[in-house]
N, C-alpha and C. Protein backbone atom coordinates (compact mmCIF):
# COMPACT_ATOMS: atom_id res chain seq x y z
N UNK A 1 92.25 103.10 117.40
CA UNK A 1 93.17 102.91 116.28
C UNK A 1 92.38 103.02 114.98
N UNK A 2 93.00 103.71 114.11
CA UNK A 2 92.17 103.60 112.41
C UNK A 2 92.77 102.52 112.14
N UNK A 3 91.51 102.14 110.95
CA UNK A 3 92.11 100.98 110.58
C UNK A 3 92.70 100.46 109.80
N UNK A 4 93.93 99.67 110.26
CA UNK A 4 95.07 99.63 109.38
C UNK A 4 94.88 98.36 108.78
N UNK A 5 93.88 97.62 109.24
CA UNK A 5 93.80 96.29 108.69
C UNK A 5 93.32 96.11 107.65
N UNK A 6 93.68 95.66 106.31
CA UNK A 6 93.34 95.42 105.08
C UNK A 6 93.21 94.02 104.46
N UNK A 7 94.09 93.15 105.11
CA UNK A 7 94.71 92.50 104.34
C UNK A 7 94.49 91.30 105.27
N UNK A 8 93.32 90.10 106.17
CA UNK A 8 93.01 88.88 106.82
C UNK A 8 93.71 87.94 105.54
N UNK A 9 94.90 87.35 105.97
CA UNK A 9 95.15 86.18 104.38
C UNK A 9 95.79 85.22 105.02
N UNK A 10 95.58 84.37 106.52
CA UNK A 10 95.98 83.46 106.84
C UNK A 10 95.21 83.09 108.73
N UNK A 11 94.74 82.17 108.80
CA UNK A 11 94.42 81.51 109.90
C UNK A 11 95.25 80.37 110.46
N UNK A 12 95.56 79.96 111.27
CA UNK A 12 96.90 79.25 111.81
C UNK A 12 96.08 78.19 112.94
N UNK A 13 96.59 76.92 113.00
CA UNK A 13 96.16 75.96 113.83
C UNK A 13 97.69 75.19 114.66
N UNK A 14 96.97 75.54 115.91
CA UNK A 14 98.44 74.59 116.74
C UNK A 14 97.77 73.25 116.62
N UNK A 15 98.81 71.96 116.48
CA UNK A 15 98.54 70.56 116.69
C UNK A 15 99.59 70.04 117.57
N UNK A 16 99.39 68.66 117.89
CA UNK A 16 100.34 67.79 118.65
C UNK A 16 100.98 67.19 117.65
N UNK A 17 100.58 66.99 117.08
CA UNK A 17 100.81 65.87 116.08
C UNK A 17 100.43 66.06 114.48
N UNK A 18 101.02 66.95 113.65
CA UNK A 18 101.29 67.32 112.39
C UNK A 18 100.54 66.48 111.33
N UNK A 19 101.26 65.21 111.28
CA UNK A 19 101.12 63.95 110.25
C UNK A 19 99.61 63.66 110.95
N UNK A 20 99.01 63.68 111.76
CA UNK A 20 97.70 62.92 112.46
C UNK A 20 96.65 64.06 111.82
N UNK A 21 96.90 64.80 112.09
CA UNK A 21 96.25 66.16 111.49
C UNK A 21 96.05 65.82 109.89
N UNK A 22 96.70 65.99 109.34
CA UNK A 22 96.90 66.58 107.70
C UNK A 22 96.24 64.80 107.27
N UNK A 23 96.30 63.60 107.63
CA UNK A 23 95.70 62.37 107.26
C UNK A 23 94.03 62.62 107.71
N UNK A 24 93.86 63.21 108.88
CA UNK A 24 92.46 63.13 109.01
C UNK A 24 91.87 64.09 108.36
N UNK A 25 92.75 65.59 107.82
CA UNK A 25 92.07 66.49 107.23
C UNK A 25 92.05 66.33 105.40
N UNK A 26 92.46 65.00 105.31
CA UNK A 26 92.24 65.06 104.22
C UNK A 26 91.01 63.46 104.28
N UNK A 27 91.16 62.70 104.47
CA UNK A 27 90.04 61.89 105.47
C UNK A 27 89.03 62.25 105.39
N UNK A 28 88.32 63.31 105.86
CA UNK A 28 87.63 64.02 106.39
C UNK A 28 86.99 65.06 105.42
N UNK A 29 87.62 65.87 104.90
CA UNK A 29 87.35 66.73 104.18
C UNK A 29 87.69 66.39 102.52
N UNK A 30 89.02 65.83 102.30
CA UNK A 30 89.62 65.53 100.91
C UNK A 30 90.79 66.75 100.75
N UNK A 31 91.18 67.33 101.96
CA UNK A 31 91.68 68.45 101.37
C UNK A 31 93.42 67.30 101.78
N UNK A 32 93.73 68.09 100.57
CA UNK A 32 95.29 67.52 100.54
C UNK A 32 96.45 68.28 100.08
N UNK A 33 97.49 68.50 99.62
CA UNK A 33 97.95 69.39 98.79
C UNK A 33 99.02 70.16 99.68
N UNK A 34 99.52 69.75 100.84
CA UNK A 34 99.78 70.57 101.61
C UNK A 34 101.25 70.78 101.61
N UNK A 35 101.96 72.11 101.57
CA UNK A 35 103.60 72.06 101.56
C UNK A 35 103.97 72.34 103.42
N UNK A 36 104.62 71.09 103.40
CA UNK A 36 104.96 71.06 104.80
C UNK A 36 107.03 71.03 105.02
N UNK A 37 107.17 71.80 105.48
CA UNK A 37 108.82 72.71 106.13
C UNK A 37 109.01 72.50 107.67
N UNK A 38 109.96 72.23 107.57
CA UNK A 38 110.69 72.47 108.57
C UNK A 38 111.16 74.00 108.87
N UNK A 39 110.82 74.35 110.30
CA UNK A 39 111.06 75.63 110.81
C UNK A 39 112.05 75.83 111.90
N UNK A 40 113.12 76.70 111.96
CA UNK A 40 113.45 77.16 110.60
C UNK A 40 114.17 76.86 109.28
N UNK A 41 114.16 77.16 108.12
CA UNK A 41 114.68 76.03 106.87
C UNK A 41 116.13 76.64 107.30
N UNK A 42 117.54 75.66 106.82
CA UNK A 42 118.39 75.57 107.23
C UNK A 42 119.07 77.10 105.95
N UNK A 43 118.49 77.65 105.32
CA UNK A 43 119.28 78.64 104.37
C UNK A 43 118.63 80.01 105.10
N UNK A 44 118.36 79.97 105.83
CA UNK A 44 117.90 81.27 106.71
C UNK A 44 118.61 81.87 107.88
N UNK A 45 118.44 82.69 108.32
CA UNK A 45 118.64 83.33 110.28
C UNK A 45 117.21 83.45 110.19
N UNK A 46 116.58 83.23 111.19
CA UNK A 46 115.19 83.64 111.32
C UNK A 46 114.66 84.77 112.23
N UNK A 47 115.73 85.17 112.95
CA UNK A 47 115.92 85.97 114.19
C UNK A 47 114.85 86.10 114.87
N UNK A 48 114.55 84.84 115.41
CA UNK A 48 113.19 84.37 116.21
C UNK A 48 113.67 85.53 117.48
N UNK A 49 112.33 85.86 118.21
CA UNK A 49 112.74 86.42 119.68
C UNK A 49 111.47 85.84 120.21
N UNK A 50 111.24 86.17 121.36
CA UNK A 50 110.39 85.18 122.44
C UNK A 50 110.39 86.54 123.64
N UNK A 51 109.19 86.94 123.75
CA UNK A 51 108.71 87.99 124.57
C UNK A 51 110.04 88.83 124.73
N UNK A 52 110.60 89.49 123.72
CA UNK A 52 111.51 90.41 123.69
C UNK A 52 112.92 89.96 123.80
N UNK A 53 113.44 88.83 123.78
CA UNK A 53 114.64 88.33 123.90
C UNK A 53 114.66 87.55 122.49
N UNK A 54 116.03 86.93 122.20
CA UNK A 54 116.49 86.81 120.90
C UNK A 54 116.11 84.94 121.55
N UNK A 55 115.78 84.35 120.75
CA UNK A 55 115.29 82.70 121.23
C UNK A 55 114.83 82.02 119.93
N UNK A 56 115.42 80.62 119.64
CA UNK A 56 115.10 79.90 118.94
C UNK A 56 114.18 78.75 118.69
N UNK A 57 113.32 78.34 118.17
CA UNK A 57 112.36 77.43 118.03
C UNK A 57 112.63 76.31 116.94
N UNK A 58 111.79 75.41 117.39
CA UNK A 58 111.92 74.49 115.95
C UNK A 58 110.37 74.17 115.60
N UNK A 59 109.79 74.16 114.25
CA UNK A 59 108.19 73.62 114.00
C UNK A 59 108.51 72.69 113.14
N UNK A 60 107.33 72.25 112.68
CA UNK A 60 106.57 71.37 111.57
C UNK A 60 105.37 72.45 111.14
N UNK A 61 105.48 72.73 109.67
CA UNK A 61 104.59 73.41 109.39
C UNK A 61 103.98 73.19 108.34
N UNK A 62 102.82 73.16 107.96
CA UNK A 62 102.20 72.51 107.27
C UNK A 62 101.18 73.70 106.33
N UNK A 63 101.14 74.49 105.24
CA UNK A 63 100.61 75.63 104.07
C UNK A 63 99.89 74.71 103.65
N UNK A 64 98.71 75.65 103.48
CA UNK A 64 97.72 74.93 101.84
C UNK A 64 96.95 76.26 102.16
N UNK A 65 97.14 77.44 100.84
CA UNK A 65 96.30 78.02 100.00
C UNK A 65 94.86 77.53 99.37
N UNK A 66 94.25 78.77 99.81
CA UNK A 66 92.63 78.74 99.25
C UNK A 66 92.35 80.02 98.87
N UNK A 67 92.93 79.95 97.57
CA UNK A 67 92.82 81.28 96.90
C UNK A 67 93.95 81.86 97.11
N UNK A 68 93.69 83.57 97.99
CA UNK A 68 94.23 84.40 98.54
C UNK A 68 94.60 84.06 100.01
N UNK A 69 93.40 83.37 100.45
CA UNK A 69 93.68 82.94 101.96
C UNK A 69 94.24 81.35 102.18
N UNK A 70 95.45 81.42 103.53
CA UNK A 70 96.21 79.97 103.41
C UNK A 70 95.55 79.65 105.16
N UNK A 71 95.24 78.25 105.51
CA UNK A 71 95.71 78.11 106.26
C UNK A 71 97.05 77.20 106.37
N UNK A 72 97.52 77.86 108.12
CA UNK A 72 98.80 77.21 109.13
C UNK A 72 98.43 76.65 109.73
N UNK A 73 99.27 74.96 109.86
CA UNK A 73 98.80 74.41 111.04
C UNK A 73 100.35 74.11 111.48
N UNK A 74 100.63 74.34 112.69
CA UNK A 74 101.99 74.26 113.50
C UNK A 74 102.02 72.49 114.60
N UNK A 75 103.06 72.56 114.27
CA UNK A 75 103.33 71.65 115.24
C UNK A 75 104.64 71.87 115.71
N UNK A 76 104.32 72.37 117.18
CA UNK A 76 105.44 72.74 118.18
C UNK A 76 106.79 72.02 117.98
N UNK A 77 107.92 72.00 117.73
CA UNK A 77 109.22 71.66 118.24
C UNK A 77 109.65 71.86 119.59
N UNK A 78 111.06 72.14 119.52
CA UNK A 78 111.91 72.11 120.51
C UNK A 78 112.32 73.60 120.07
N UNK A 79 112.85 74.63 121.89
CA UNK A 79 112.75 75.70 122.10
C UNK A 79 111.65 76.72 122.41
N UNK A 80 111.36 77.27 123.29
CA UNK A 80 110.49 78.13 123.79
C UNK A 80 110.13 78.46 122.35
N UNK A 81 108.44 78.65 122.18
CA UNK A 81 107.83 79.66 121.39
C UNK A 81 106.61 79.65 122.31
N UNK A 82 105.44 80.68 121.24
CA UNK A 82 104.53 80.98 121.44
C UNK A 82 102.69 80.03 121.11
N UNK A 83 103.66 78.96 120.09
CA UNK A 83 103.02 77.83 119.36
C UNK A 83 102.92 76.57 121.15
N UNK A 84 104.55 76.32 121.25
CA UNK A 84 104.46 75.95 122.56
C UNK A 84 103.79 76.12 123.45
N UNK A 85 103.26 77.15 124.08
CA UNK A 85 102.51 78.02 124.80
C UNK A 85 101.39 77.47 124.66
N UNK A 86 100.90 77.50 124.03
CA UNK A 86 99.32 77.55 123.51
C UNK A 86 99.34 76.63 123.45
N UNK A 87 100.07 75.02 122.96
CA UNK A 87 99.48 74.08 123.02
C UNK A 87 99.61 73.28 124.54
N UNK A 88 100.39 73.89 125.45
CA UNK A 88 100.72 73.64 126.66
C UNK A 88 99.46 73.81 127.67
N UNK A 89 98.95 74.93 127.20
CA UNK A 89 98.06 76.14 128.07
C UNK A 89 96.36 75.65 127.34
N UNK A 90 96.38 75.37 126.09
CA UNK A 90 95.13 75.23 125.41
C UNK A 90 94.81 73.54 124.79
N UNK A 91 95.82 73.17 124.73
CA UNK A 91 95.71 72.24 124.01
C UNK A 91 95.89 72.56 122.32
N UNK A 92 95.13 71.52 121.59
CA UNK A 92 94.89 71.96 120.09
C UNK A 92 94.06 72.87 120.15
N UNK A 93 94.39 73.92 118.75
CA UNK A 93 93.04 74.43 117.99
C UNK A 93 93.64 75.72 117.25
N UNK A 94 92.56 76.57 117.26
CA UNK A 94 92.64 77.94 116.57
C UNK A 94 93.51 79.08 117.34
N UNK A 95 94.60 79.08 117.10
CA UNK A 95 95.80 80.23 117.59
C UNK A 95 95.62 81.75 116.81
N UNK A 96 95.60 81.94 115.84
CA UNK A 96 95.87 83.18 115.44
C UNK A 96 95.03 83.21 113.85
N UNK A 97 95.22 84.48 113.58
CA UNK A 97 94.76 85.22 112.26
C UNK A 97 95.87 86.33 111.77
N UNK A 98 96.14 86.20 110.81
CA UNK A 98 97.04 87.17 110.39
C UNK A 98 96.64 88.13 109.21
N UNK A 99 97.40 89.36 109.31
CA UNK A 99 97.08 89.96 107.90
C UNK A 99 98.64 90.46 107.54
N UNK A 100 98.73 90.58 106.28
CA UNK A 100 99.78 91.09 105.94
C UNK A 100 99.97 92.40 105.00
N UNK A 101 100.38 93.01 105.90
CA UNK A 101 99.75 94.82 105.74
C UNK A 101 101.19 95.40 105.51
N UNK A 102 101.35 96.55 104.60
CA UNK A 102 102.37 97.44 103.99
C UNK A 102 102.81 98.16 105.47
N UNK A 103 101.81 98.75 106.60
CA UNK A 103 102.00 99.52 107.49
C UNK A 103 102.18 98.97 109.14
N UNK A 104 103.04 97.57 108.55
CA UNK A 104 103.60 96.76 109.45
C UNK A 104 103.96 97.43 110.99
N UNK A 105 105.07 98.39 110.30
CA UNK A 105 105.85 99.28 111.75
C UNK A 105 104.60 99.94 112.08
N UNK A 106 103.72 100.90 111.21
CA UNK A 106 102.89 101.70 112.10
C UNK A 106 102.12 101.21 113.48
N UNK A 107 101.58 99.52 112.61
CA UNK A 107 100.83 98.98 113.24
C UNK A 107 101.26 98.67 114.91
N UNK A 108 102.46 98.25 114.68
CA UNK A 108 103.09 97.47 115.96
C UNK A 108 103.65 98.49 116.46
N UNK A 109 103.78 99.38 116.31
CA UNK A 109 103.69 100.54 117.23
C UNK A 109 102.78 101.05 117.46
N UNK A 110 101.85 101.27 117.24
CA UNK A 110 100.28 101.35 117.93
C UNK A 110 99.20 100.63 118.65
N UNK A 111 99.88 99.03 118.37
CA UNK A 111 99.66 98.06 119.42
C UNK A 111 100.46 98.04 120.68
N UNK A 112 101.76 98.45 120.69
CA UNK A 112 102.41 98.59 121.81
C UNK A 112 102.14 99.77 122.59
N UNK A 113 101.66 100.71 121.84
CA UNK A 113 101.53 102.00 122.42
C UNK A 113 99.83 101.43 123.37
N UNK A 114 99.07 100.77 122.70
CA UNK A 114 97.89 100.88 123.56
C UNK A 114 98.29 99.51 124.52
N UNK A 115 99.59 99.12 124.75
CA UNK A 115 99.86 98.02 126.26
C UNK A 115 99.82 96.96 125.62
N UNK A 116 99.11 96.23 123.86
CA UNK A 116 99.24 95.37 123.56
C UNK A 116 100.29 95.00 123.72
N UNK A 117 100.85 93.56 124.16
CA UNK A 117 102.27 93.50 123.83
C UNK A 117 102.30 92.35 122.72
N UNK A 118 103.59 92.87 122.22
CA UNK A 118 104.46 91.78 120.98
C UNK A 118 105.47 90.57 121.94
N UNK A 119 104.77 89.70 121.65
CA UNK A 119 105.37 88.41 122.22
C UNK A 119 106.27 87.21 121.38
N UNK A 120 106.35 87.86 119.75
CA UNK A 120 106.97 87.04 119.52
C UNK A 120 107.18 87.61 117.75
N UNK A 121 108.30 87.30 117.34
CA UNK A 121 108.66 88.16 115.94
C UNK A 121 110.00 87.21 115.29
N UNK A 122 109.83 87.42 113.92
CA UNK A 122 110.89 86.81 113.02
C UNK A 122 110.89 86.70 111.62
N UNK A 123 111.63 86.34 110.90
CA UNK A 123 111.34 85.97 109.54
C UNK A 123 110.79 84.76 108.86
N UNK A 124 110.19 85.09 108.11
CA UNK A 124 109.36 84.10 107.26
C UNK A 124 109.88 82.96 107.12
N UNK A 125 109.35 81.86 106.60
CA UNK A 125 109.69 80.43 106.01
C UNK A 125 110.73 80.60 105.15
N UNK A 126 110.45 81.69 104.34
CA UNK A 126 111.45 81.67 102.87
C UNK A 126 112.19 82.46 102.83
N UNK A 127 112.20 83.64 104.21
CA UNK A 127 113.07 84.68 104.30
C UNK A 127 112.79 85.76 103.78
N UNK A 128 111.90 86.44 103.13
CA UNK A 128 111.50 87.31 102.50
C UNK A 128 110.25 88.01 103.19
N UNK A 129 109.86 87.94 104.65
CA UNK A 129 108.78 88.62 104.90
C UNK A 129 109.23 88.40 106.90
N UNK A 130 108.79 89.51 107.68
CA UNK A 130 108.85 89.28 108.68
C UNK A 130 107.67 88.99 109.60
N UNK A 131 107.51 88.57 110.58
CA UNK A 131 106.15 88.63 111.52
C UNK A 131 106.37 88.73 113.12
N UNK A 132 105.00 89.37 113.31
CA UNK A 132 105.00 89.80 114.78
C UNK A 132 103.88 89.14 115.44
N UNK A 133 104.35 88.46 116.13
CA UNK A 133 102.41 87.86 117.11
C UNK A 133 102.01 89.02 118.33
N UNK A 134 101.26 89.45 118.35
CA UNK A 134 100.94 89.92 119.73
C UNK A 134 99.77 89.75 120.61
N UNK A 135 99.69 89.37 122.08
CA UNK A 135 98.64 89.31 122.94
C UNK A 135 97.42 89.76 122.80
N UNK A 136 97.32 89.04 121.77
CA UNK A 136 95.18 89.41 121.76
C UNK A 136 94.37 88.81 122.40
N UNK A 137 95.11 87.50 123.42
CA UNK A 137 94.31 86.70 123.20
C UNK A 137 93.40 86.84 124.52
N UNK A 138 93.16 87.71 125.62
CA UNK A 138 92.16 87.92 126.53
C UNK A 138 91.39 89.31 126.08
N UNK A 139 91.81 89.80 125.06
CA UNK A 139 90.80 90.89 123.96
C UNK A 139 89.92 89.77 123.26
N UNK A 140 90.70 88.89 122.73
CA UNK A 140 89.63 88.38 121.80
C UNK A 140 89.62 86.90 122.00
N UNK A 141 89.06 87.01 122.75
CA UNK A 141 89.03 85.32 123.53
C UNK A 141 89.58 84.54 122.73
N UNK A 142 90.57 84.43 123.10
CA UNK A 142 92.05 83.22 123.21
C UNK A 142 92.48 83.37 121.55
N UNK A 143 91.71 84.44 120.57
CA UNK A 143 92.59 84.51 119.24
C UNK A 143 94.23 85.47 119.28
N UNK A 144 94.77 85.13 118.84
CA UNK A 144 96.41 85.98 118.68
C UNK A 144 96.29 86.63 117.95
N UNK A 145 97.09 87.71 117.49
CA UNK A 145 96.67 88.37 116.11
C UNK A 145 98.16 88.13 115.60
N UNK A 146 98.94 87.75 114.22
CA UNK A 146 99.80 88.11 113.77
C UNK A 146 99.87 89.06 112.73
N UNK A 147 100.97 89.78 112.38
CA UNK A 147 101.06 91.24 111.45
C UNK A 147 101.76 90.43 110.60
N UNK A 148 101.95 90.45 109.29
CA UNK A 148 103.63 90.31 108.08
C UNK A 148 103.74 91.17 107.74
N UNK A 149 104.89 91.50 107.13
CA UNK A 149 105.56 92.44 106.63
C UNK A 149 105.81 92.06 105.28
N UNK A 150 105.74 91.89 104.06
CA UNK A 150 105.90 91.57 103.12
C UNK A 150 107.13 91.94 102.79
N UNK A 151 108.05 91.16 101.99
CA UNK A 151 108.81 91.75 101.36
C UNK A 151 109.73 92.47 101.95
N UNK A 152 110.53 92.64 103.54
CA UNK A 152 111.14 93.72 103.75
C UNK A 152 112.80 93.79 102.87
């Protein structure tokens, strides 16, 4: 594949426990500041799907920007996802990396084309951007990769 990747602007953390997290990471570090949503916010469709079927989730999500780059830290709800998964299968920790690239469709069609599969897709927090997770994670020991779409 050339490379379409330009744009690394978010790292993502699954937790059990949201509020336990964000007290020790500020504890710990001092970092604080964090805008935390409910997923999905109630002025949206999010048109969650779940390994190719249309499926709904619920999170706790927790943003804080550093700079250009944000991290996510998730805390699983109720309904099949992919956040679920991973904290089922892994416990806590480091789930994914995302970039958010103009050549969204190219991309995810050239991940599917080489067998990657897309396991999980929807719209943004605020509705204004879409995302795709797909199976990286026995390519790149246990990281996910997510795509955005800015702006569609």
């Amino acid at each position: 594949m050339e490379n379409l990747f330009s744009n690394p602007d978010q790292v993502g953390i699954i937790v059990a426990d949201l509020d336990a997290f964000l007290d020790a990471i500020q504890t710990l570090l001092g970092l604080d500041g964090f805008e935390v949503i409910e997923y999905p916010p109630e002025d949206i469709e999010p048109e969650t799907t779940y390994y190719g079927q249309p499926a709904g989730f619920t999170a706790r999500i927790a943003f804080r920007d550093f700079g250009k780059f944000q991290l996510e830290v998730v805390e699983p709800g109720e309904g099949p996802s992919v956040f679920r998964d991973f904290l089922r299968d892994h416990g806590p920790g480091l789930h994914h990396i995302r970039f958010t690239e103009p050549a969204f469709d190219q991309i995810c069609e050239e991940f599917e084309g080489q067998g990657i599969r897309q396991i999980a897709s929807g719209k943004g927090a605020h509705g204004t951007s879409k995302w795709a997770y797909f199976d990286t994670a026995a390519l790149l020991q246990g990281l996910f990769v997510e795509i955005r779409k800015p702006k569609f």
